[in-house]
Protein backbone atom coordinates (compact mmCIF):
# COMPACT_ATOMS: atom_id res chain seq x y z
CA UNK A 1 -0.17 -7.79 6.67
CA UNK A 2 -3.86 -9.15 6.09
CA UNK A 3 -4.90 -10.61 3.12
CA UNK A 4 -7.09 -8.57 0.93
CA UNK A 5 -10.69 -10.67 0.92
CA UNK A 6 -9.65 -10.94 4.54
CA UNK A 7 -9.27 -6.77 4.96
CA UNK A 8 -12.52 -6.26 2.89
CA UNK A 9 -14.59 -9.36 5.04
CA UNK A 10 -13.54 -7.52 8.15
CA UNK A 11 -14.56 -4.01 7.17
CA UNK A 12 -17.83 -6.16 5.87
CA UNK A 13 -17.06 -4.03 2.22
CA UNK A 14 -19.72 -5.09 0.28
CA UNK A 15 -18.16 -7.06 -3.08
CA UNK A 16 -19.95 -4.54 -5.52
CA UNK A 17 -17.65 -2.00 -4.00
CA UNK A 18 -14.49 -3.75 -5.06
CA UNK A 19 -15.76 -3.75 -8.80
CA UNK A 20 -17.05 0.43 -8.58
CA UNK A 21 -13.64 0.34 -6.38
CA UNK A 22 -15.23 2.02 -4.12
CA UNK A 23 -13.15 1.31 -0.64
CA UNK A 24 -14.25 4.60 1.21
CA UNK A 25 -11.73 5.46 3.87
CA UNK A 26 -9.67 1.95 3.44
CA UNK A 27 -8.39 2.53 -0.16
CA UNK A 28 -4.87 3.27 1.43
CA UNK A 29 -4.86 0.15 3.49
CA UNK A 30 -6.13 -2.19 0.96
CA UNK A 31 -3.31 -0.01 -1.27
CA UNK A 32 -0.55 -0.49 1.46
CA UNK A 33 -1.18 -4.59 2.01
CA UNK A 34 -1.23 -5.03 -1.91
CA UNK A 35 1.89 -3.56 -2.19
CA UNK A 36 3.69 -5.25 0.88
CA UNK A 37 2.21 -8.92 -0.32
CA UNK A 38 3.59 -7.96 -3.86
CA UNK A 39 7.07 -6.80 -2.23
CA UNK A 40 7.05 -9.85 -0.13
CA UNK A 41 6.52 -12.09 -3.34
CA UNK A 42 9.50 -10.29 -4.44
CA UNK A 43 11.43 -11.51 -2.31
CA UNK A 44 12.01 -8.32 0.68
CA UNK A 45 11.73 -9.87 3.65
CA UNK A 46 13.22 -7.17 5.50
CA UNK A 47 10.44 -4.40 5.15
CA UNK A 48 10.26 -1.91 8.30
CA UNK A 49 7.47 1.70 8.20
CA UNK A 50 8.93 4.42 9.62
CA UNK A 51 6.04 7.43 11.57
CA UNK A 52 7.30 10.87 13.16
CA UNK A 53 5.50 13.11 14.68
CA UNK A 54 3.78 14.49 11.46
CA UNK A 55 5.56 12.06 8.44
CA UNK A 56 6.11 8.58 7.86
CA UNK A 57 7.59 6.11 5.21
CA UNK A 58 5.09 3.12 4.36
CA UNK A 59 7.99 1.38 3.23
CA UNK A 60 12.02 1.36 4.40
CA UNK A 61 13.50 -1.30 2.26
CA UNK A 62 17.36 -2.80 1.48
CA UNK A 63 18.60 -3.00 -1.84
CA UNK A 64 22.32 -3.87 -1.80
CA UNK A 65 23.37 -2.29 1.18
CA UNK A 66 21.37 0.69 0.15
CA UNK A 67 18.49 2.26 2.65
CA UNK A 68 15.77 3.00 0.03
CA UNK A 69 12.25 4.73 1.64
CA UNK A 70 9.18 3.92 -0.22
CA UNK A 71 6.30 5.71 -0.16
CA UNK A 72 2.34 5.31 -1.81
CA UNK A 73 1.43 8.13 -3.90
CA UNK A 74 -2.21 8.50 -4.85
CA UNK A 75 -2.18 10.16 -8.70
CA UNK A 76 -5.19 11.33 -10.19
CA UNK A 77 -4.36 12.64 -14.41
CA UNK A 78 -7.09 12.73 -16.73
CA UNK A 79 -10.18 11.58 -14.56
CA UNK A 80 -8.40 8.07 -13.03
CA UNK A 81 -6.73 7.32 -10.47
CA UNK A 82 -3.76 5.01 -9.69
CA UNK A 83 -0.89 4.62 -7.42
CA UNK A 84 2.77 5.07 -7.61
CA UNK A 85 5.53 3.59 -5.42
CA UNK A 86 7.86 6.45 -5.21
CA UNK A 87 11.69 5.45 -3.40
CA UNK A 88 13.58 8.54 -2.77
């Protein structure tokens, strides 16, 4: 987990990026460590990622005794773009 000004000062993203959000080939990493610092503020503790050979889970959470996989879905409706956590 990086910090996000630390992710974009290491990539050396220029700051006028981040307002045009224009993050190139990072967008999912600077999506994936926003979402794990805002399920860590949460309170998950426990969070594992999951690869195969040709899948993975970003996420594998607890909830109650309950295995929940998480993953980031890109969604693009009506000219913008956002991101869904989707647990199945």
């Amino acid at each position: 987990m990086f910090d996000i000004g630390l992710l974009g000062a290491m990539i050396n993203l220029n700051p006028e990026s981040i307002l045009c959000y224009d993050y190139g080939s990072y967008k999912g990493y600077f999506a994936e460590n926003f979402v794990l610092q805002e399920l860590r503020t949460y309170g998950f503790n426990k969070i594992v990622t999951w690869s195969g050979r040709s899948s993975e889970v970003e996420f594998v959470l607890e909830v109650n005794g309950s295995i929940i996989p998480c993953n980031l879905i890109r969604k693009r409706s009506q000219g913008t773009t956002s991101a869904l956590l989707s647990g199945t």
